[in-house]
PDB file of N, CA and C in Angstrom:
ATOM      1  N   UNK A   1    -113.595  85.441-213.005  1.00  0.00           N
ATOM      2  CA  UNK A   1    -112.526  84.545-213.383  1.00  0.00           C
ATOM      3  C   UNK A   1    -111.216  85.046-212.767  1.00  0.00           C
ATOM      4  N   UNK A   2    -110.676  84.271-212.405  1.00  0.00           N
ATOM      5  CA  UNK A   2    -109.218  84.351-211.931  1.00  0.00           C
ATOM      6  C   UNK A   2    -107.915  84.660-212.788  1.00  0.00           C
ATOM      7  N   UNK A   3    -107.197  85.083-212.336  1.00  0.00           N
ATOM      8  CA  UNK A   3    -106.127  85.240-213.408  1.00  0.00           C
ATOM      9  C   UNK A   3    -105.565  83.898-214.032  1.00  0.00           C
ATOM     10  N   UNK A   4    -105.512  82.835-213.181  1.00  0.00           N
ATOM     11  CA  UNK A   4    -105.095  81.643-214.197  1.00  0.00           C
ATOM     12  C   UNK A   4    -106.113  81.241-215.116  1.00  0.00           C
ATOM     13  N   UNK A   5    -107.473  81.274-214.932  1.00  0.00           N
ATOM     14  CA  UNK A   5    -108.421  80.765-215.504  1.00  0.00           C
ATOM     15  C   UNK A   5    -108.807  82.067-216.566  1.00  0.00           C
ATOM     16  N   UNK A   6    -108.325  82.910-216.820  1.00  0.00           N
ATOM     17  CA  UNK A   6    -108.686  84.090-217.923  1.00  0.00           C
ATOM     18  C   UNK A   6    -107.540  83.512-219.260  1.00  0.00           C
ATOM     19  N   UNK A   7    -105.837  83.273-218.204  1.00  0.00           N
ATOM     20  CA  UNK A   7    -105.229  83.089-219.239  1.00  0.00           C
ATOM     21  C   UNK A   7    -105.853  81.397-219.991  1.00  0.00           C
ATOM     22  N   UNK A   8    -105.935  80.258-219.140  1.00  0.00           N
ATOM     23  CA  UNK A   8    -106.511  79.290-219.781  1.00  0.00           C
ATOM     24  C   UNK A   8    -107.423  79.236-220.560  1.00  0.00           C
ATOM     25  N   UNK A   9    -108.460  80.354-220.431  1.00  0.00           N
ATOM     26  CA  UNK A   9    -109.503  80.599-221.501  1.00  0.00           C
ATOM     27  C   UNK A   9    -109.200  80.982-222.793  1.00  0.00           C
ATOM     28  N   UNK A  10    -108.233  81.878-222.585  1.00  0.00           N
ATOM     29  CA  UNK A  10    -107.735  82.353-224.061  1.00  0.00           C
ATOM     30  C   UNK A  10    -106.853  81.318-224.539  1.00  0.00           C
ATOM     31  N   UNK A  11    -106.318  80.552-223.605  1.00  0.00           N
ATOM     32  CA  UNK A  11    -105.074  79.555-224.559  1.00  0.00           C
ATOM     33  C   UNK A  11    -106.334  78.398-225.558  1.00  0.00           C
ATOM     34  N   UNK A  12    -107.299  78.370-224.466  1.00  0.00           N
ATOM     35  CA  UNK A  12    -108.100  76.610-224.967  1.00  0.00           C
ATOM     36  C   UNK A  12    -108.591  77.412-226.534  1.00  0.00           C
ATOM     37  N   UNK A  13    -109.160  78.643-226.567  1.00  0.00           N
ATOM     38  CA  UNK A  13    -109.941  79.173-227.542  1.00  0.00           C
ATOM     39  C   UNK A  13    -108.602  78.955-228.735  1.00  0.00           C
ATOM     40  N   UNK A  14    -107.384  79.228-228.728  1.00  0.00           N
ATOM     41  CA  UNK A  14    -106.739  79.223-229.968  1.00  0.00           C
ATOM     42  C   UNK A  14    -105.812  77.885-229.993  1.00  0.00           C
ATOM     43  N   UNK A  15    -106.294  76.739-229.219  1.00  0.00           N
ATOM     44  CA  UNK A  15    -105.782  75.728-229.094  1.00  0.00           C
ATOM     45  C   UNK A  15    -106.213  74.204-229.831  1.00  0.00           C
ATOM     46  N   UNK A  16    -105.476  74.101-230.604  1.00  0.00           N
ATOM     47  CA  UNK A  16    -105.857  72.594-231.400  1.00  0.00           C
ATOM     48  C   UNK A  16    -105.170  71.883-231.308  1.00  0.00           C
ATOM     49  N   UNK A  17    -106.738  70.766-229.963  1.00  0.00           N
ATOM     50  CA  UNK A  17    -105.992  69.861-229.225  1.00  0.00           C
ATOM     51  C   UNK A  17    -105.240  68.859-229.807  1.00  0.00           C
ATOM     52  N   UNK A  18    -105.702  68.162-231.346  1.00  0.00           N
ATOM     53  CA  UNK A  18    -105.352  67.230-232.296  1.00  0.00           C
ATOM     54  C   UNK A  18    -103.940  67.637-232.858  1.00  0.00           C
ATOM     55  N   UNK A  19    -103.886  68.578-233.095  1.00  0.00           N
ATOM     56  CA  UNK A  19    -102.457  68.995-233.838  1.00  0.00           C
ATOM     57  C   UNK A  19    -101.221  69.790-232.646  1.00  0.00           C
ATOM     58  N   UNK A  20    -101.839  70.453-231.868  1.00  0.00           N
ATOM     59  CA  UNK A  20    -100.829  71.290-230.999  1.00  0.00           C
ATOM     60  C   UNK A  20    -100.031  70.688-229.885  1.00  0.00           C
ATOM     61  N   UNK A  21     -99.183  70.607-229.279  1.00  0.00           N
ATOM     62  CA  UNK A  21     -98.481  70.511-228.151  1.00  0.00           C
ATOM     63  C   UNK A  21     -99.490  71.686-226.443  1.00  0.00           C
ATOM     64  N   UNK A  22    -100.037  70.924-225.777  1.00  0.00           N
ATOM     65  CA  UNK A  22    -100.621  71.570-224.520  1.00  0.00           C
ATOM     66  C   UNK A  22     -99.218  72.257-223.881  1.00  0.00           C
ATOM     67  N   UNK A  23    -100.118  73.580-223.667  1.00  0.00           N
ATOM     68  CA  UNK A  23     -99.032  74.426-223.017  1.00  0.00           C
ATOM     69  C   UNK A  23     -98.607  74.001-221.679  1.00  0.00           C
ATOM     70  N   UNK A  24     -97.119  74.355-221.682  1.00  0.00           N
ATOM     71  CA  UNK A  24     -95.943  73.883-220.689  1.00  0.00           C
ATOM     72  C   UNK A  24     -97.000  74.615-218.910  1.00  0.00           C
ATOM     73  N   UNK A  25     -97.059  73.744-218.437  1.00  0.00           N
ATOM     74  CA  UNK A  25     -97.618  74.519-217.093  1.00  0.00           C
ATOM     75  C   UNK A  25     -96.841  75.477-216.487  1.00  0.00           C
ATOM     76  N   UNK A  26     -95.293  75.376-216.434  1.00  0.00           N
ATOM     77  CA  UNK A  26     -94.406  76.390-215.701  1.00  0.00           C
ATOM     78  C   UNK A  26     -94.930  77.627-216.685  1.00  0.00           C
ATOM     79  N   UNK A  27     -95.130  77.520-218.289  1.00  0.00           N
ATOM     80  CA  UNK A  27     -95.299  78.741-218.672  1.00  0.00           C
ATOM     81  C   UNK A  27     -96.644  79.363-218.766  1.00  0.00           C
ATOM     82  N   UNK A  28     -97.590  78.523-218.258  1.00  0.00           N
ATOM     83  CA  UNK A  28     -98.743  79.296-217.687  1.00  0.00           C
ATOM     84  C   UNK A  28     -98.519  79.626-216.009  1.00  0.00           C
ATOM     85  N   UNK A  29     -98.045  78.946-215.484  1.00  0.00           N
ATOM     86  CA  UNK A  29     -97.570  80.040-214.039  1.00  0.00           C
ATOM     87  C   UNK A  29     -96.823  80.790-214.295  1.00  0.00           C
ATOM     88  N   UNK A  30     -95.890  81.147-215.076  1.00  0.00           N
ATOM     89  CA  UNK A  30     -95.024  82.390-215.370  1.00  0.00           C
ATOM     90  C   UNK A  30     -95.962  83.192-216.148  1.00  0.00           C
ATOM     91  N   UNK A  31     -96.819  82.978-216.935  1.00  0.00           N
ATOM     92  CA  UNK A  31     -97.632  84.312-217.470  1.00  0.00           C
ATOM     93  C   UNK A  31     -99.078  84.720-216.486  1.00  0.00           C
ATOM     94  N   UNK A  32     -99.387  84.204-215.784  1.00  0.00           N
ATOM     95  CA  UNK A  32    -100.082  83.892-214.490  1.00  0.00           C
ATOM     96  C   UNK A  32     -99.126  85.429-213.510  1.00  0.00           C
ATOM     97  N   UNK A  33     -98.147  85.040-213.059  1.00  0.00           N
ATOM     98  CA  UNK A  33     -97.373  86.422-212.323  1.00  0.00           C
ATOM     99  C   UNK A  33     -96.858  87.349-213.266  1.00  0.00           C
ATOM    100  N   UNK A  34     -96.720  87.124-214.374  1.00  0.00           N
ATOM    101  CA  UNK A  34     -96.269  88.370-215.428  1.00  0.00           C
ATOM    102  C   UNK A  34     -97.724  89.232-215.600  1.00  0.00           C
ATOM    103  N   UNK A  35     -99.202  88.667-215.748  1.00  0.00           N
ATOM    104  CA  UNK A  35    -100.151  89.189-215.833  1.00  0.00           C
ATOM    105  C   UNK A  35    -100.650  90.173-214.803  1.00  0.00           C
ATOM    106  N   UNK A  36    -100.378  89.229-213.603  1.00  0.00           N
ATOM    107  CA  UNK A  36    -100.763  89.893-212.604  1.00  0.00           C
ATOM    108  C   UNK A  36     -99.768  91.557-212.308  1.00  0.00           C
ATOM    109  N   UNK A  37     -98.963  91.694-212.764  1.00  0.00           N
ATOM    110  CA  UNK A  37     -97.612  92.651-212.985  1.00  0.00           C
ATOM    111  C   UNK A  37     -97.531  93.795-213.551  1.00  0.00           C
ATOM    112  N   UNK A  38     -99.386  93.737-214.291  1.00  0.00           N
ATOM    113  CA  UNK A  38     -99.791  94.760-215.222  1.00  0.00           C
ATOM    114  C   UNK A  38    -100.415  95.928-214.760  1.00  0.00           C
ATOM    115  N   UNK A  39    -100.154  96.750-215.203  1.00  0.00           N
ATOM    116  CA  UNK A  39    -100.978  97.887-214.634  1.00  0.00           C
ATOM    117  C   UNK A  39    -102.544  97.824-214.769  1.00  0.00           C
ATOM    118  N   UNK A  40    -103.036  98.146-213.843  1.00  0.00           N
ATOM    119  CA  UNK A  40    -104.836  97.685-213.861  1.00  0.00           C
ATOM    120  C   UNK A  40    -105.190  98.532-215.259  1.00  0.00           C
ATOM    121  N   UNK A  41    -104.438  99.357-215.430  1.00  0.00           N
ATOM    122  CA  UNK A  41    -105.693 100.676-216.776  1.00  0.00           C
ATOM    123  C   UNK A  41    -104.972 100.465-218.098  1.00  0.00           C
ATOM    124  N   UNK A  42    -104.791  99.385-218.296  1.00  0.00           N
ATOM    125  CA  UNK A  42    -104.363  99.054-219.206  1.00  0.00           C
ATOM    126  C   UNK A  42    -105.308  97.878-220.095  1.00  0.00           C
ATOM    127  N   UNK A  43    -105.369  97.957-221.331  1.00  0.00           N
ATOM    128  CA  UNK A  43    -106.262  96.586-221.847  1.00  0.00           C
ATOM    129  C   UNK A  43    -105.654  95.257-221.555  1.00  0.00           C
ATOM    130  N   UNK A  44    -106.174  94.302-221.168  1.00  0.00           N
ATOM    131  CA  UNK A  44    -105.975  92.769-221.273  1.00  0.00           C
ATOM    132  C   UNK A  44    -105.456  92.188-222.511  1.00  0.00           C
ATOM    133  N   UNK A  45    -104.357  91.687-222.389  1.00  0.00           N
ATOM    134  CA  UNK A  45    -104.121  90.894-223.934  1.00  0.00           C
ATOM    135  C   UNK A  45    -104.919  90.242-224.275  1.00  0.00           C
ATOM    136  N   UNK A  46    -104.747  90.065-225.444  1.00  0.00           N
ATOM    137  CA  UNK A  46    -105.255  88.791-226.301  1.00  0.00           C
ATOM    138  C   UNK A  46    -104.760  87.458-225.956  1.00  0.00           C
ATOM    139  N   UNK A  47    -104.844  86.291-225.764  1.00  0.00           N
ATOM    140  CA  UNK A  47    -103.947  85.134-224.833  1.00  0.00           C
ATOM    141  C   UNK A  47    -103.772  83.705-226.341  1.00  0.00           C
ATOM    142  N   UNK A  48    -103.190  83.271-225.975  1.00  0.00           N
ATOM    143  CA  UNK A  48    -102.414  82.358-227.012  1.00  0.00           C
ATOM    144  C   UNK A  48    -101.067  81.570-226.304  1.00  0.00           C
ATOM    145  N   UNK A  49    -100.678  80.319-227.339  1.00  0.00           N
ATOM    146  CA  UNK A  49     -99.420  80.103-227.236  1.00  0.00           C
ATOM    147  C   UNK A  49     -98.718  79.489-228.000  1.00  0.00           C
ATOM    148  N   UNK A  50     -97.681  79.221-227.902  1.00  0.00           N
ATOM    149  CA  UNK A  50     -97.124  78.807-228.832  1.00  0.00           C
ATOM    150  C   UNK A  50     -96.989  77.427-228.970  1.00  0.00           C
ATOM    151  N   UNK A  51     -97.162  76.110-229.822  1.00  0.00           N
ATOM    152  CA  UNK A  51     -97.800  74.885-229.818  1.00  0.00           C
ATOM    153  C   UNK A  51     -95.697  74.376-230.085  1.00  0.00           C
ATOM    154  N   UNK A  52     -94.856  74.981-230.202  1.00  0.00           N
ATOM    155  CA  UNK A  52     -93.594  74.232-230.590  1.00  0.00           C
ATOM    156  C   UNK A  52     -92.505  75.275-229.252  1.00  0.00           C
ATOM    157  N   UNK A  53     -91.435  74.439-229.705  1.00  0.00           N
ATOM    158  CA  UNK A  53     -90.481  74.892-228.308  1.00  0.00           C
ATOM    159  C   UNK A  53     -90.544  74.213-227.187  1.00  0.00           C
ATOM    160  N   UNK A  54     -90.895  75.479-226.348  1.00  0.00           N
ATOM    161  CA  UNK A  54     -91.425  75.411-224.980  1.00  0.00           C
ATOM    162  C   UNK A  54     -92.542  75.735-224.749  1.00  0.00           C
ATOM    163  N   UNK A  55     -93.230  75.469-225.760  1.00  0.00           N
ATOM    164  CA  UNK A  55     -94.793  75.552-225.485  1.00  0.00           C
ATOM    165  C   UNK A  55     -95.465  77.001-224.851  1.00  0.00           C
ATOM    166  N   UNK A  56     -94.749  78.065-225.140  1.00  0.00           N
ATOM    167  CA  UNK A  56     -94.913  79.317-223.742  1.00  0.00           C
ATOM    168  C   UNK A  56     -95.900  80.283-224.377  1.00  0.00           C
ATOM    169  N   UNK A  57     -96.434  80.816-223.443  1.00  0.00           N
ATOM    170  CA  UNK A  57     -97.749  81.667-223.589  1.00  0.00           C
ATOM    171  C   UNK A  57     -97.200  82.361-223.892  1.00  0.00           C
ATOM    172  N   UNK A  58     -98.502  83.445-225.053  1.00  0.00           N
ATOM    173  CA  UNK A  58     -98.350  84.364-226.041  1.00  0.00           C
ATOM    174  C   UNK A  58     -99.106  85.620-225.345  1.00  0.00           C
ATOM    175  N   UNK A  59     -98.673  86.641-225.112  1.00  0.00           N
ATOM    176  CA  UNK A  59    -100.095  87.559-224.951  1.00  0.00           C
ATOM    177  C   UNK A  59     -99.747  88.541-226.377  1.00  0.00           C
ATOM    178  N   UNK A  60    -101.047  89.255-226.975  1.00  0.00           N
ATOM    179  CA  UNK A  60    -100.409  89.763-228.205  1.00  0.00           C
ATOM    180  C   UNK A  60    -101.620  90.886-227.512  1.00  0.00           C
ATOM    181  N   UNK A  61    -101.469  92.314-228.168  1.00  0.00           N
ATOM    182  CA  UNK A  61    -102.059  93.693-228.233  1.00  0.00           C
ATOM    183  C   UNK A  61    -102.200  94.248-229.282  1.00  0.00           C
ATOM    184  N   UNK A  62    -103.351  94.652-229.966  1.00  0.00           N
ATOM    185  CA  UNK A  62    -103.206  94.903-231.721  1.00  0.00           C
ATOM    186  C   UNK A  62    -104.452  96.447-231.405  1.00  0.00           C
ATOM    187  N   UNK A  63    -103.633  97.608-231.518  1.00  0.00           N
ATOM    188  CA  UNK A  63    -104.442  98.437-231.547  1.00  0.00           C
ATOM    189  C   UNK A  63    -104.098  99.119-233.275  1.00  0.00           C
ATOM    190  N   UNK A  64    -104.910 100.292-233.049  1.00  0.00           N
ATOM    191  CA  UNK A  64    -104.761 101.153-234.625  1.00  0.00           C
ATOM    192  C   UNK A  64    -103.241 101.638-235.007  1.00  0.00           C
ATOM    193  N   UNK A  65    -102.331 101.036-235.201  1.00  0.00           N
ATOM    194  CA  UNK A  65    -101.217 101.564-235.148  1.00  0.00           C
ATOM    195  C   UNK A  65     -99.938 101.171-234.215  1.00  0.00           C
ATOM    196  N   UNK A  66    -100.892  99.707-233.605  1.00  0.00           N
ATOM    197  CA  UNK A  66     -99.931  99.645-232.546  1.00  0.00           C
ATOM    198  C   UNK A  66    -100.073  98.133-232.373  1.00  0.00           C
ATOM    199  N   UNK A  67     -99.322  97.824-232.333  1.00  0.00           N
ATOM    200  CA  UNK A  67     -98.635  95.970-232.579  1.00  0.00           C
ATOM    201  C   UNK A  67     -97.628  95.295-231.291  1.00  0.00           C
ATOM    202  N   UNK A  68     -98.008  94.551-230.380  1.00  0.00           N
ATOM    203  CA  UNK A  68     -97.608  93.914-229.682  1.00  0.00           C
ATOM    204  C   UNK A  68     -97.377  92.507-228.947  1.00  0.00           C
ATOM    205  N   UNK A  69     -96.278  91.564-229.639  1.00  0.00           N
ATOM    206  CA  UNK A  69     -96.624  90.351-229.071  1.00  0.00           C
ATOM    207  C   UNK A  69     -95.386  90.004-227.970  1.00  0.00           C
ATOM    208  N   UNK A  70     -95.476  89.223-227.149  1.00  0.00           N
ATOM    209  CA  UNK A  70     -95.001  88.817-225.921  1.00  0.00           C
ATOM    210  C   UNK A  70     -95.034  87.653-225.656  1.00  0.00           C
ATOM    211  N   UNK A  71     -93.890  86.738-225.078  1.00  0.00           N
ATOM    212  CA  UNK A  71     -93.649  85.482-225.048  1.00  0.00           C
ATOM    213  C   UNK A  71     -93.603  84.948-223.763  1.00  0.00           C
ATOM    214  N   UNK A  72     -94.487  84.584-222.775  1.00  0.00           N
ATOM    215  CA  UNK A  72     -93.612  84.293-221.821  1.00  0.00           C
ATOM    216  C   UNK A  72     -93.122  82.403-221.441  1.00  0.00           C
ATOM    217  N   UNK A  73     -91.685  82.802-221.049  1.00  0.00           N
ATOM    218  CA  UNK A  73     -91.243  81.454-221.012  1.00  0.00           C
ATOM    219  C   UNK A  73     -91.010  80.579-219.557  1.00  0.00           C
ATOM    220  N   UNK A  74     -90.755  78.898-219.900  1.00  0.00           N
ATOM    221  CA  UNK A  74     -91.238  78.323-218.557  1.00  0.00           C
ATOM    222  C   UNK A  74     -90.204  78.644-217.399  1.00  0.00           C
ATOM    223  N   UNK A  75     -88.965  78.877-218.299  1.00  0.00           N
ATOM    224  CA  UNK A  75     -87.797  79.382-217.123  1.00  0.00           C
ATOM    225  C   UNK A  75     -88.488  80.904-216.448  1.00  0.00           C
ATOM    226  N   UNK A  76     -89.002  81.570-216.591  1.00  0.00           N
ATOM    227  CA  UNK A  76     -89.016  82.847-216.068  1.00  0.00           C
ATOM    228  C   UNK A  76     -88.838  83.961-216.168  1.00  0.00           C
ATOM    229  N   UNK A  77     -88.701  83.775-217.773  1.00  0.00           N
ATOM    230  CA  UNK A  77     -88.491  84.849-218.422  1.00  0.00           C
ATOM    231  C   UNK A  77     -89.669  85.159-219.341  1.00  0.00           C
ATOM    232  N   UNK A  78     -89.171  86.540-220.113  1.00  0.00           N
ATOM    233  CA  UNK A  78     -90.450  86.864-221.236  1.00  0.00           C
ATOM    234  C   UNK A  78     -89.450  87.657-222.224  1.00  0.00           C
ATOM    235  N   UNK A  79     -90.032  87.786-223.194  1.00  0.00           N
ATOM    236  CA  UNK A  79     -89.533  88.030-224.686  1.00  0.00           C
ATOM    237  C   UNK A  79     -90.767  88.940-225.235  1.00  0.00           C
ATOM    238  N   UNK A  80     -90.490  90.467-226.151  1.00  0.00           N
ATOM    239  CA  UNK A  80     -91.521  90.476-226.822  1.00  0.00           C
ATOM    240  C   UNK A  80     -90.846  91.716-228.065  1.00  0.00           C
ATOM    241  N   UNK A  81     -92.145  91.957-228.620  1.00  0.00           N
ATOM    242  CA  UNK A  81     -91.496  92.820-229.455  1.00  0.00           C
ATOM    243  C   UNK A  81     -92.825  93.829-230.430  1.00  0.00           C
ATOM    244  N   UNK A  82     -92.365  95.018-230.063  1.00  0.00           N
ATOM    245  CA  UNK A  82     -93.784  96.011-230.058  1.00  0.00           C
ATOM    246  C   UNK A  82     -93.505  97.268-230.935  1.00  0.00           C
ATOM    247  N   UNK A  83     -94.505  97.486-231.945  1.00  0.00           N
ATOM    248  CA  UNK A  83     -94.370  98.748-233.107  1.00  0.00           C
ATOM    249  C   UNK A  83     -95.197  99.277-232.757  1.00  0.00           C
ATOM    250  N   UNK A  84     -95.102 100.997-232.868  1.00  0.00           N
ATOM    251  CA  UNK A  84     -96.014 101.797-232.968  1.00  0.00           C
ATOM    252  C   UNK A  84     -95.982 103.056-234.055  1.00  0.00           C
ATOM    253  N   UNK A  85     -96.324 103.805-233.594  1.00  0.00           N
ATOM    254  CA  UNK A  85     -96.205 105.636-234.703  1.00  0.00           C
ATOM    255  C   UNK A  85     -95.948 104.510-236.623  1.00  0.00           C
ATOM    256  N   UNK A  86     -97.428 103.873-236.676  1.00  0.00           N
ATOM    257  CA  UNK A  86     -97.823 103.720-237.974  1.00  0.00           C
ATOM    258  C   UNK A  86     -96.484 102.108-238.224  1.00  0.00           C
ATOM    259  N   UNK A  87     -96.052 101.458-237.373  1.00  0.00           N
ATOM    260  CA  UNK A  87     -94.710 100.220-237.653  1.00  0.00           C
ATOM    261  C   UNK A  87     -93.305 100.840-237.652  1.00  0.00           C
ATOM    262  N   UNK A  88     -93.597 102.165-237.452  1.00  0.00           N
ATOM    263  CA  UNK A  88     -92.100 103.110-237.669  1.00  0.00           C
ATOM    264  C   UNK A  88     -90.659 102.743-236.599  1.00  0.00           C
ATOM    265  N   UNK A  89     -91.411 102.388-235.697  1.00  0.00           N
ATOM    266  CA  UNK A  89     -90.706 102.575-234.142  1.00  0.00           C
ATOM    267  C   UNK A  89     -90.930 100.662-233.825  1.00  0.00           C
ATOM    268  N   UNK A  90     -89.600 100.176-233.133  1.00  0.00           N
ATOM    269  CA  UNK A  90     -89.644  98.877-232.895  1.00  0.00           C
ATOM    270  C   UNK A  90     -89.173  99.310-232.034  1.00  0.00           C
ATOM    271  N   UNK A  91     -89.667  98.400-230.583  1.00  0.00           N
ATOM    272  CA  UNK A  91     -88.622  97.718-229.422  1.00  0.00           C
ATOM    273  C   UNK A  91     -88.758  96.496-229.368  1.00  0.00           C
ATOM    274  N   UNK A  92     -88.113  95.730-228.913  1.00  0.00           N
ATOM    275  CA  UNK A  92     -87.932  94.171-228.500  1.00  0.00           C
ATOM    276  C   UNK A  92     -86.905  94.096-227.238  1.00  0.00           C
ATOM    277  N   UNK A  93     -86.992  93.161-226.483  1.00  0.00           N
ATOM    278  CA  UNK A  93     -86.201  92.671-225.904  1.00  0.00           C
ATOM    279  C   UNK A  93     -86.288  91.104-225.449  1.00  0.00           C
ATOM    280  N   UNK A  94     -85.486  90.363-225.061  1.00  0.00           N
ATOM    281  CA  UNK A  94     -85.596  89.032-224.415  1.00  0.00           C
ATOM    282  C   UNK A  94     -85.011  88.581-223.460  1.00  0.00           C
ATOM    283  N   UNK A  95     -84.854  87.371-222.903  1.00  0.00           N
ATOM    284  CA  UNK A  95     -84.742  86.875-221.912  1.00  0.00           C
ATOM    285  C   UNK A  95     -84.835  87.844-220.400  1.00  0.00           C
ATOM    286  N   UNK A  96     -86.003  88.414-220.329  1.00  0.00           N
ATOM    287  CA  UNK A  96     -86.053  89.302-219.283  1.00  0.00           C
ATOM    288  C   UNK A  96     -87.019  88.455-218.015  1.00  0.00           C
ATOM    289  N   UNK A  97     -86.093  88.780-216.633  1.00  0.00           N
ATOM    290  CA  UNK A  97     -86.678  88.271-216.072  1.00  0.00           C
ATOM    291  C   UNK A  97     -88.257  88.499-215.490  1.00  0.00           C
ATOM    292  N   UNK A  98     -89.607  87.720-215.452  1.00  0.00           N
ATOM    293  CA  UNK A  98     -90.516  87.744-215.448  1.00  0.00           C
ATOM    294  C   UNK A  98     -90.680  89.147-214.248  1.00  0.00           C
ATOM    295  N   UNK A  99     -89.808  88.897-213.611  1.00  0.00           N
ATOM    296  CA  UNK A  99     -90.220  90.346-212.521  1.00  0.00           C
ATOM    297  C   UNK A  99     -90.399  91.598-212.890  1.00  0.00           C
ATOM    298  N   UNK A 100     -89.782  91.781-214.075  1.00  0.00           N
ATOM    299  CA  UNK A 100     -89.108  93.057-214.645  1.00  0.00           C
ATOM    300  C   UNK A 100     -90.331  93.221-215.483  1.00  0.00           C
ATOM    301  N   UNK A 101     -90.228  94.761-215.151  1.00  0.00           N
ATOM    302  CA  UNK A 101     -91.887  95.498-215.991  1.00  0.00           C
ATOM    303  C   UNK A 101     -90.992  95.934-217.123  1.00  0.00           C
ATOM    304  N   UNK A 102     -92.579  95.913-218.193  1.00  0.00           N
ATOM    305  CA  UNK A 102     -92.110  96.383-219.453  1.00  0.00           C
ATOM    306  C   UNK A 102     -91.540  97.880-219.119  1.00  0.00           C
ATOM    307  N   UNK A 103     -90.958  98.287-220.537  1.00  0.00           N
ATOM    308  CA  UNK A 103     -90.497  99.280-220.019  1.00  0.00           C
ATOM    309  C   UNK A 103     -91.392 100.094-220.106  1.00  0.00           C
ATOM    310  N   UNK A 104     -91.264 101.485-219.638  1.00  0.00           N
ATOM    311  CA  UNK A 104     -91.902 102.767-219.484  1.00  0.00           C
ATOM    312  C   UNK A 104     -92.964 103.302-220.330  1.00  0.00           C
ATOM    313  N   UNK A 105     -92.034 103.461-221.771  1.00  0.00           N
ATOM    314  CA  UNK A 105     -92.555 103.489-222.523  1.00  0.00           C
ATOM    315  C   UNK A 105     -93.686 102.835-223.310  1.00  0.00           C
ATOM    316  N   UNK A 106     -93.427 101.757-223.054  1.00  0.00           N
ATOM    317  CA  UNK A 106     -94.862 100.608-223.894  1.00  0.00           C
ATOM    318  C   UNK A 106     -95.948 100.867-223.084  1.00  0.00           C
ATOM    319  N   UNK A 107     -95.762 100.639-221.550  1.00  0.00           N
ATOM    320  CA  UNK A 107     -96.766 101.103-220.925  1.00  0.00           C
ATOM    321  C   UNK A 107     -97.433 102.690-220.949  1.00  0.00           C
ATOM    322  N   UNK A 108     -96.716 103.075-221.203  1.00  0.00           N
ATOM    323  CA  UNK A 108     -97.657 104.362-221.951  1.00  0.00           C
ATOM    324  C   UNK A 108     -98.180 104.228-223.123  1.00  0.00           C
ATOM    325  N   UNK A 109     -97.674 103.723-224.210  1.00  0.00           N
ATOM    326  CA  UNK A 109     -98.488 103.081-224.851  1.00  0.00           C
ATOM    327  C   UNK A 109     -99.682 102.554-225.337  1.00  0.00           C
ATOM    328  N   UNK A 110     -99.427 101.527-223.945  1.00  0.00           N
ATOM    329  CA  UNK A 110    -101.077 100.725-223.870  1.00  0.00           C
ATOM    330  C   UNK A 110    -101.724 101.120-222.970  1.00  0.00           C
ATOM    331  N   UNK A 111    -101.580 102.153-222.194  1.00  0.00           N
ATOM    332  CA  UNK A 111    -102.560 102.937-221.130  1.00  0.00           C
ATOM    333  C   UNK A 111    -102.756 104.061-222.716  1.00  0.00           C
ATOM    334  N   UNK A 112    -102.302 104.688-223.259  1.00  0.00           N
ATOM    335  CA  UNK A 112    -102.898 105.876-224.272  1.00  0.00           C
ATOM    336  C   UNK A 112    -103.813 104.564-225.473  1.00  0.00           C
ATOM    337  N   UNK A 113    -103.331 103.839-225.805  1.00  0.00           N
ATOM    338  CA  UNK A 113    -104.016 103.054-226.594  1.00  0.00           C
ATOM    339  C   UNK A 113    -105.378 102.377-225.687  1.00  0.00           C
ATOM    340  N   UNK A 114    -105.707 102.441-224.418  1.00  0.00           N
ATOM    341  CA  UNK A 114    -106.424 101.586-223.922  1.00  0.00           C
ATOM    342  C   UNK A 114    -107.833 102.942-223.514  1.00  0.00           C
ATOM    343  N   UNK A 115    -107.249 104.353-223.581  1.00  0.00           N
ATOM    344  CA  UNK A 115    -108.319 105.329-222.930  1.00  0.00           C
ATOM    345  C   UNK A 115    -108.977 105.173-224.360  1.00  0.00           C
TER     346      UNK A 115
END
């Protein structure tokens, strides 16, 4: 599977076509190059989106201690916001442009959460 067709898989699975709003296409091509952006040794999100707004894909990360959801939006940006050391420790940030890697830290994170 391709990277667009991994994230479409996960959106259709938490998607209810009767009640939800179909996700914005700009914000599946923006999480489409935000995905691709990831470090390979890292786990794959979980995929989702959000059915109000702008309709923009969700990727979320739920390890033992470690909580991560992520927004990305159709302008080109992404939003997220991530706990770890037991919910003790928060970062968030938003309107970041889709180019821009998480920071440093999270990605250590989810490379130590992913071995």
């Amino acid at each position: 599977m391709n990277t667009k067709e991994t994230i479409m898989h996960g959106i259709m699975e938490s998607w209810d076509e009767e009640e939800d709003l179909h996700p914005n296409e700009m914000s599946i091509t923006q999480a489409v190059k935000f995905m691709e952006l990831l470090p390979e040794k890292i786990k794959k999100p979980h995929l989702s989106h959000r059915p109000y707004g702008d309709e923009e894909v969700a990727f979320y990360w739920v390890f033992d201690g470690f909580y991560m959801e992520l927004d990305v939006y159709p302008d080109g940006t992404y939003g997220y916001l991530a706990r770890t050391d037991g919910w003790k420790k928060e970062i968030y940030g938003n309107d970041i442009p889709i180019e821009t890697p998480l920071p440093e830290e999270i990605i250590e994170w989810l490379k130590e959460k992913t071995e």
